[in-house]
N, C-alpha and C. Protein backbone atom coordinates (compact mmCIF):
# COMPACT_ATOMS: atom_id res chain seq x y z
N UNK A 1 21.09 5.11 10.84
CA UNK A 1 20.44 3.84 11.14
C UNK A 1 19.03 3.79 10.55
N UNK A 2 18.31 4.58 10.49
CA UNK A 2 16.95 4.96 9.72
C UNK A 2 16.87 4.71 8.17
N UNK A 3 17.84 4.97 7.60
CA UNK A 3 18.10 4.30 6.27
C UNK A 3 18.43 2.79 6.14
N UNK A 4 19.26 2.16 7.07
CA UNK A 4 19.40 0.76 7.08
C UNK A 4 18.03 -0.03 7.55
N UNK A 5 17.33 0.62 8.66
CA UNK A 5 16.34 -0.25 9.05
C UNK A 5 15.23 -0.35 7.95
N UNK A 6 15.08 1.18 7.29
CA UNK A 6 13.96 1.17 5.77
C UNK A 6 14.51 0.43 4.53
N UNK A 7 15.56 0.52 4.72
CA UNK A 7 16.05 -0.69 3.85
C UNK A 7 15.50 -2.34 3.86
N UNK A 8 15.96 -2.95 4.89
CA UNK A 8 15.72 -4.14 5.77
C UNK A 8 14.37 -4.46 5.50
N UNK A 9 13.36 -3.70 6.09
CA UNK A 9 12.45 -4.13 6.22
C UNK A 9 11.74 -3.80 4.62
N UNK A 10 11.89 -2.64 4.09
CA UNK A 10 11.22 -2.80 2.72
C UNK A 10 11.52 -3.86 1.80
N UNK A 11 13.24 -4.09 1.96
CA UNK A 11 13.33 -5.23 1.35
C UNK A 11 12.77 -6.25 1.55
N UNK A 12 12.90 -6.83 2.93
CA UNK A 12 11.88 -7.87 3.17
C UNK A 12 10.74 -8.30 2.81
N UNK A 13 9.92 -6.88 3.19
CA UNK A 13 8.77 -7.12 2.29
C UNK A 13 8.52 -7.20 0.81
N UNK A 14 9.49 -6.91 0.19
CA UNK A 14 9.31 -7.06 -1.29
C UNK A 14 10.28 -8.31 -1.45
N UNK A 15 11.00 -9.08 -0.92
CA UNK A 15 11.28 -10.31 -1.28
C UNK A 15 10.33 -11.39 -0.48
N UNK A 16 9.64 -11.25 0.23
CA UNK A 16 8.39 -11.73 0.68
C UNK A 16 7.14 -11.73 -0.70
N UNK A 17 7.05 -10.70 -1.00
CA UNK A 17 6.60 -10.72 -2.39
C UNK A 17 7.05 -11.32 -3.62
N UNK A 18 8.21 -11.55 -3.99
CA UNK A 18 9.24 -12.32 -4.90
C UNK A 18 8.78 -13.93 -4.76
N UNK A 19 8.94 -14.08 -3.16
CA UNK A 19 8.84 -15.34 -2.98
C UNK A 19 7.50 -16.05 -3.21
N UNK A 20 6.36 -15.10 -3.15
CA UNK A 20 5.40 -15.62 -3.59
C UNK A 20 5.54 -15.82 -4.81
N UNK A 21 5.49 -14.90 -6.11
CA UNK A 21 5.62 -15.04 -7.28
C UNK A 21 6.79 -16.28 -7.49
N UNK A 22 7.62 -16.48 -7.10
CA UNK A 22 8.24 -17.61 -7.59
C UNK A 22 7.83 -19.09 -7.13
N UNK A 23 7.47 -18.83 -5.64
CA UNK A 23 6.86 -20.32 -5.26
C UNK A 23 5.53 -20.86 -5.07
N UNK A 24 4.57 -20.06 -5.34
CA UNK A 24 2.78 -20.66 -5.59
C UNK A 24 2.83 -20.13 -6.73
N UNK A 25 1.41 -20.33 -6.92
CA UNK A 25 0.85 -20.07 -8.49
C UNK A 25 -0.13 -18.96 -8.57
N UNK A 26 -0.41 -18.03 -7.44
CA UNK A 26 -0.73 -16.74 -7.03
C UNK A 26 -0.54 -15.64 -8.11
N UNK A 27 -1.17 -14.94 -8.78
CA UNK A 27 -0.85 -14.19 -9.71
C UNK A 27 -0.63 -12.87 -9.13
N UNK A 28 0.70 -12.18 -9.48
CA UNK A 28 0.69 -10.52 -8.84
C UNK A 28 -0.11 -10.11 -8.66
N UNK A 29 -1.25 -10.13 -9.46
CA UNK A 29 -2.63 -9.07 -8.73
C UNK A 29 -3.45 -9.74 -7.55
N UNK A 30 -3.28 -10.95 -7.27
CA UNK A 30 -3.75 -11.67 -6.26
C UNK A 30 -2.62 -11.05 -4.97
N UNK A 31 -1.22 -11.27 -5.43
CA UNK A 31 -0.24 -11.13 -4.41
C UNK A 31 -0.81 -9.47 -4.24
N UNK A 32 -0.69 -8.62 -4.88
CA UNK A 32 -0.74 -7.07 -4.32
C UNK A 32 -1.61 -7.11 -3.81
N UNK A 33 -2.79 -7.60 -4.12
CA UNK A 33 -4.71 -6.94 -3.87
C UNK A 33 -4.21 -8.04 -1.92
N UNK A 34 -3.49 -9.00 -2.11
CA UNK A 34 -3.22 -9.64 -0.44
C UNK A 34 -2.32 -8.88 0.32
N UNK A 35 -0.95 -8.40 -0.27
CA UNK A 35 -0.49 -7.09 0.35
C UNK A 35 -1.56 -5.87 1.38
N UNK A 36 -2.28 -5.50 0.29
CA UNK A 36 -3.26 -4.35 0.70
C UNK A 36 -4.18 -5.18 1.95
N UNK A 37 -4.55 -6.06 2.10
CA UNK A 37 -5.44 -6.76 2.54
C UNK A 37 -4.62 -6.82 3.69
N UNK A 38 -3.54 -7.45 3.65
CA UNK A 38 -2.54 -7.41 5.41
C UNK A 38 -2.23 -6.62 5.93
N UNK A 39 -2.29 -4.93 5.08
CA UNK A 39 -1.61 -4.09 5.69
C UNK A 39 -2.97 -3.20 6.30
N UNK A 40 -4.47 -3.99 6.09
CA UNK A 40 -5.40 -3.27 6.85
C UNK A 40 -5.85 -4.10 7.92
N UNK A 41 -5.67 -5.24 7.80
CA UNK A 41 -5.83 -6.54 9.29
C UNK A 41 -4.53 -5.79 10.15
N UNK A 42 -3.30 -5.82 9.92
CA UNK A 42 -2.42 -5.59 10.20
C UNK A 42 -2.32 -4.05 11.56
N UNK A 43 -3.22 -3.51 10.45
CA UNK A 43 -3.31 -1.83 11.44
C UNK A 43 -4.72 -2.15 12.40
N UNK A 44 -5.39 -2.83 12.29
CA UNK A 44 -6.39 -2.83 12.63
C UNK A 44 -6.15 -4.04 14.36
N UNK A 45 -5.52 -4.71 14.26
CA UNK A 45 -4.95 -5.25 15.14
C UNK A 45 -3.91 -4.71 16.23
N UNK A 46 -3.44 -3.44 15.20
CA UNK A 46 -2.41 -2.50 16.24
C UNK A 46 -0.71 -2.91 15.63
N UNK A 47 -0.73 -3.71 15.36
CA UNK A 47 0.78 -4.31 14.86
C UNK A 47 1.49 -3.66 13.71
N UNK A 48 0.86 -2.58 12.49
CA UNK A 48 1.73 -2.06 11.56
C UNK A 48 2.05 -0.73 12.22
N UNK A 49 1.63 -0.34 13.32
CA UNK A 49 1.43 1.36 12.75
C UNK A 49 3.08 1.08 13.66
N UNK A 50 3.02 0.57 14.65
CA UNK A 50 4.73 0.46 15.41
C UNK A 50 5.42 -0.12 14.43
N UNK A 51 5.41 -0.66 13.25
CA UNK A 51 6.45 -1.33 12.34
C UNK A 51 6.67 -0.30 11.47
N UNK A 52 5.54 0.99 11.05
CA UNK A 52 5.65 1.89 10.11
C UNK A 52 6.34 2.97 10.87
N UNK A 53 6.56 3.38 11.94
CA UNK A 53 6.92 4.24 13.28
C UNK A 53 8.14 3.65 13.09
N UNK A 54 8.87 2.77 13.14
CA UNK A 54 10.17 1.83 13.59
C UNK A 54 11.06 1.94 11.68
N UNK A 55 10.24 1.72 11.04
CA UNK A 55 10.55 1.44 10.10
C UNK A 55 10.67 2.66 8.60
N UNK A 56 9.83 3.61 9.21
CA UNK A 56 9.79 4.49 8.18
C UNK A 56 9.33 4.31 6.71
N UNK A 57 9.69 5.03 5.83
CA UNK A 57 9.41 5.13 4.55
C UNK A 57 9.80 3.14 3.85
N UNK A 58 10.58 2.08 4.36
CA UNK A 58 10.36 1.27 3.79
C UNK A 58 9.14 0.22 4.77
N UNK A 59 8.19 0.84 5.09
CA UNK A 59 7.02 0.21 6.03
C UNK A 59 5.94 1.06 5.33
N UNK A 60 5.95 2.46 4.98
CA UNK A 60 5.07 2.99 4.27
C UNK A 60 4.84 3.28 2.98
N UNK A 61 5.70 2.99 2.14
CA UNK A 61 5.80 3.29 0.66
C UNK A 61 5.68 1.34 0.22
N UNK A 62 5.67 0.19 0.46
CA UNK A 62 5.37 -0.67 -0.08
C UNK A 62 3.30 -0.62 -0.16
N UNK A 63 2.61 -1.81 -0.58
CA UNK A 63 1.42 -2.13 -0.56
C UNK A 63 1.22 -2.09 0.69
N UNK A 64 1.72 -2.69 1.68
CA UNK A 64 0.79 -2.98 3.03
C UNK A 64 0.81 -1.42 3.55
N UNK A 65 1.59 -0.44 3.14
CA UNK A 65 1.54 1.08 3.42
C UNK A 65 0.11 1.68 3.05
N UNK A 66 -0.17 1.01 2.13
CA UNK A 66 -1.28 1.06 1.53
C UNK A 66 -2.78 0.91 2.42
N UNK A 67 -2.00 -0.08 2.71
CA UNK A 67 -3.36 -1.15 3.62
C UNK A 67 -3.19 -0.14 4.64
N UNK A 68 -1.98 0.23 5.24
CA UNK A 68 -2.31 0.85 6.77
C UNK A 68 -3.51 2.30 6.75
N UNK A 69 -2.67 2.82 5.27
CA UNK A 69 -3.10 4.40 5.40
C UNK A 69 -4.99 4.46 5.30
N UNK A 70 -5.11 2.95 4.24
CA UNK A 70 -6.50 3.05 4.40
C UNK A 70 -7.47 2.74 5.74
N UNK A 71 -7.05 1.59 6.43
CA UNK A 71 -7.33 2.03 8.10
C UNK A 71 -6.95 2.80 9.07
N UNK A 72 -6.44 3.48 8.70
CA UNK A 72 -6.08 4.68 9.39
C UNK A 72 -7.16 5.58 8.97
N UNK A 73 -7.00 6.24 8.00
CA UNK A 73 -8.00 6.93 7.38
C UNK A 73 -9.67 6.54 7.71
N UNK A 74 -10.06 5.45 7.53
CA UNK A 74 -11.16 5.11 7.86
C UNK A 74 -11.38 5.45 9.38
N UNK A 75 -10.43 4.66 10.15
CA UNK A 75 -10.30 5.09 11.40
C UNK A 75 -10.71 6.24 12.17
N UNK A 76 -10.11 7.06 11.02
CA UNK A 76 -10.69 8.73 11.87
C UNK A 76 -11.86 9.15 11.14
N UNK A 77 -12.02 8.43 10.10
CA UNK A 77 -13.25 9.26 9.47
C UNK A 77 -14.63 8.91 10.47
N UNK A 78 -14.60 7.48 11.14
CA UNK A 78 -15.27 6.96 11.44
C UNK A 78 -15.41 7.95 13.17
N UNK A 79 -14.45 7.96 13.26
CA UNK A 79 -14.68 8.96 15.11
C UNK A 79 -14.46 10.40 14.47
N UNK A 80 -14.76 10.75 13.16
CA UNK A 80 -15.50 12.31 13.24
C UNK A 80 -17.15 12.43 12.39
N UNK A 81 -17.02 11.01 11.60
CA UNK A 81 -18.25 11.21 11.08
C UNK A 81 -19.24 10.35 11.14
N UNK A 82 -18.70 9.63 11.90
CA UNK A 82 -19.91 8.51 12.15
C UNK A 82 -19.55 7.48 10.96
N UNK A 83 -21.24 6.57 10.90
CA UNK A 83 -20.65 5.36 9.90
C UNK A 83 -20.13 5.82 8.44
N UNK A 84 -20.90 6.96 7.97
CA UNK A 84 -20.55 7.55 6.38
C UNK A 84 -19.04 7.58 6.14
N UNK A 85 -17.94 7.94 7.33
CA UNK A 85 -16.83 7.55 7.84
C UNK A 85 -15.90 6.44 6.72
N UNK A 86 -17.36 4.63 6.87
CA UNK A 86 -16.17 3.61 6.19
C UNK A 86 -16.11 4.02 5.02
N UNK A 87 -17.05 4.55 4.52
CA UNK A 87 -17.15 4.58 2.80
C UNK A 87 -16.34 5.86 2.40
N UNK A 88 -16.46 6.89 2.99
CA UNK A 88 -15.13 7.83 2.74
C UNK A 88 -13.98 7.76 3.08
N UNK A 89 -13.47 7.45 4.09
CA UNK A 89 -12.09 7.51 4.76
C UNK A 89 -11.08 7.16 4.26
N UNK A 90 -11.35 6.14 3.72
CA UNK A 90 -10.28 5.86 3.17
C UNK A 90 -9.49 6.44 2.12
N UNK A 91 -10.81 6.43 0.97
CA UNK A 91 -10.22 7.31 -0.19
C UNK A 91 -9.55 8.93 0.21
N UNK A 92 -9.91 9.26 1.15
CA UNK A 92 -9.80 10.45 1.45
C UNK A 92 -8.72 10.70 1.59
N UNK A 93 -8.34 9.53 2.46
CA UNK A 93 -6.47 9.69 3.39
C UNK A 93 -5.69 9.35 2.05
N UNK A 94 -5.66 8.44 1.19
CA UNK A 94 -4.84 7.69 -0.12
C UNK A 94 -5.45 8.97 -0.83
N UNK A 95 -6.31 10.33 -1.37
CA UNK A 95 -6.54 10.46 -2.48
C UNK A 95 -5.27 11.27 -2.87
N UNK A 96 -4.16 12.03 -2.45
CA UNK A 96 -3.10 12.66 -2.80
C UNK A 96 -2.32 11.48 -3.76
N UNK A 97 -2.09 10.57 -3.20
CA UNK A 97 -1.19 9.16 -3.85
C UNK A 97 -2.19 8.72 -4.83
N UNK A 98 -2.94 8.50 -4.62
CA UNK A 98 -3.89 7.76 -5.75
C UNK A 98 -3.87 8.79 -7.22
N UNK A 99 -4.64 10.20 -6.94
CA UNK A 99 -4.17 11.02 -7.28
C UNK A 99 -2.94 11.57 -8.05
N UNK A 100 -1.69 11.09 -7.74
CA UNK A 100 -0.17 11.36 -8.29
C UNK A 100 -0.13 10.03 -8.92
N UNK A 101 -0.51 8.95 -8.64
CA UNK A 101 -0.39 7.57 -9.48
C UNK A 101 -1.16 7.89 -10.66
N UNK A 102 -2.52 8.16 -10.81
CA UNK A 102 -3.06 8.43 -12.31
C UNK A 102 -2.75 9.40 -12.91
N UNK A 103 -1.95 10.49 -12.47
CA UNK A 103 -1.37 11.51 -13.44
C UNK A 103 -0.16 11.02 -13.79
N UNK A 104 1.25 10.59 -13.16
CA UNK A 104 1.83 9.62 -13.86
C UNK A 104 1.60 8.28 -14.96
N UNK A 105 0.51 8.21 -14.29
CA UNK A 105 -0.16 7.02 -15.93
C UNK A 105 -0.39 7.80 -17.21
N UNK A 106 -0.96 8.97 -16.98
CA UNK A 106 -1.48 9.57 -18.14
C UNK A 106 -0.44 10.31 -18.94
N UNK A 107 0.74 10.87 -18.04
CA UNK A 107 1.77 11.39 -18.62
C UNK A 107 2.35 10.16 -19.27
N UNK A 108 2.61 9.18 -18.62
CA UNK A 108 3.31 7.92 -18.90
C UNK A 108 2.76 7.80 -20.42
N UNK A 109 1.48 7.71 -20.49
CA UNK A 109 0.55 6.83 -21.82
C UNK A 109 0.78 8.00 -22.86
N UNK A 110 1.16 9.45 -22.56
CA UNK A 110 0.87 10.62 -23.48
C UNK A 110 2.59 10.08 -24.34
N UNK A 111 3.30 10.29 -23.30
CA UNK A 111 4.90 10.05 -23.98
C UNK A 111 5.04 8.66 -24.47
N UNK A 112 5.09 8.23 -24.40
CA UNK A 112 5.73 6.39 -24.65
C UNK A 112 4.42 6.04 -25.77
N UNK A 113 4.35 5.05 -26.50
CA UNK A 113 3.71 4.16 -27.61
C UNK A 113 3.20 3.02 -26.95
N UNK A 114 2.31 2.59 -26.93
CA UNK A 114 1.90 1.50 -26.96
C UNK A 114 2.08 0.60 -27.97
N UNK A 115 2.20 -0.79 -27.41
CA UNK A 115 2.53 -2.09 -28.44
C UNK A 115 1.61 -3.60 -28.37
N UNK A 116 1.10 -3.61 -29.29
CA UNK A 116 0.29 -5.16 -29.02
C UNK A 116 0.98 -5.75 -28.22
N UNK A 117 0.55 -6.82 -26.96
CA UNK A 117 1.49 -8.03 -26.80
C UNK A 117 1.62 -8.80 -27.40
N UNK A 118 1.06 -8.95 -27.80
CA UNK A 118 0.97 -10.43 -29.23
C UNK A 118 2.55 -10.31 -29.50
């Protein structure tokens, strides 16, 4: 059942995403950079971390996973280090992922060619 419910709901959220791109005029980087943005109102209100708990890996591996881990992270940085806390925390908790995302870019850019768009 843990596979069907991460299913469900990741899907959701990524055809929630679809639906933007097909029905406003919102550009993906507007839609993701608002992803990230809900999934830190979201934790911060109390409402993702029981949907990421319930939901698993398709509640934490989309953008708003994103959003949570960075209030989360802040979260504790902030009740062990005081205010210096907002400005680190976050990166701190995301730097493993952030981290594995730019070494996949760079491997990515070493193998493959680049092509004008034109």
């Amino acid at each position: 059942m843990n596979y069907l419910w991460a299913f469900l709901v990741g899907g959701a959220i990524c055809a929630v995403g679809q639906l933007f791109i097909d029905l406003t005029k919102l550009t993906p980087a507007r839609i993701l950079t608002g992803y990230v943005v809900a999934g830190v109102v979201l934790s911060a209100v109390g409402l993702y971390a029981p949907l990421a708990e319930f939901a698993g890996a398709g509640a934490s591996v989309p953008l708003l996973g994103f959003g949570h881990l960075l209030a989360k992270g802040v979260r504790t940085a902030v009740a062990e280090k005081g205010a210096v806390g907002i400005l680190t925390g976050g990166l701190t908790a995301a730097s493993a992922g952030i981290t594995a995302s730019l070494v996949c870019g760079v491997v990515c850019s070493l193998a493959g060619k680049s092509h004008d768009q034109n």
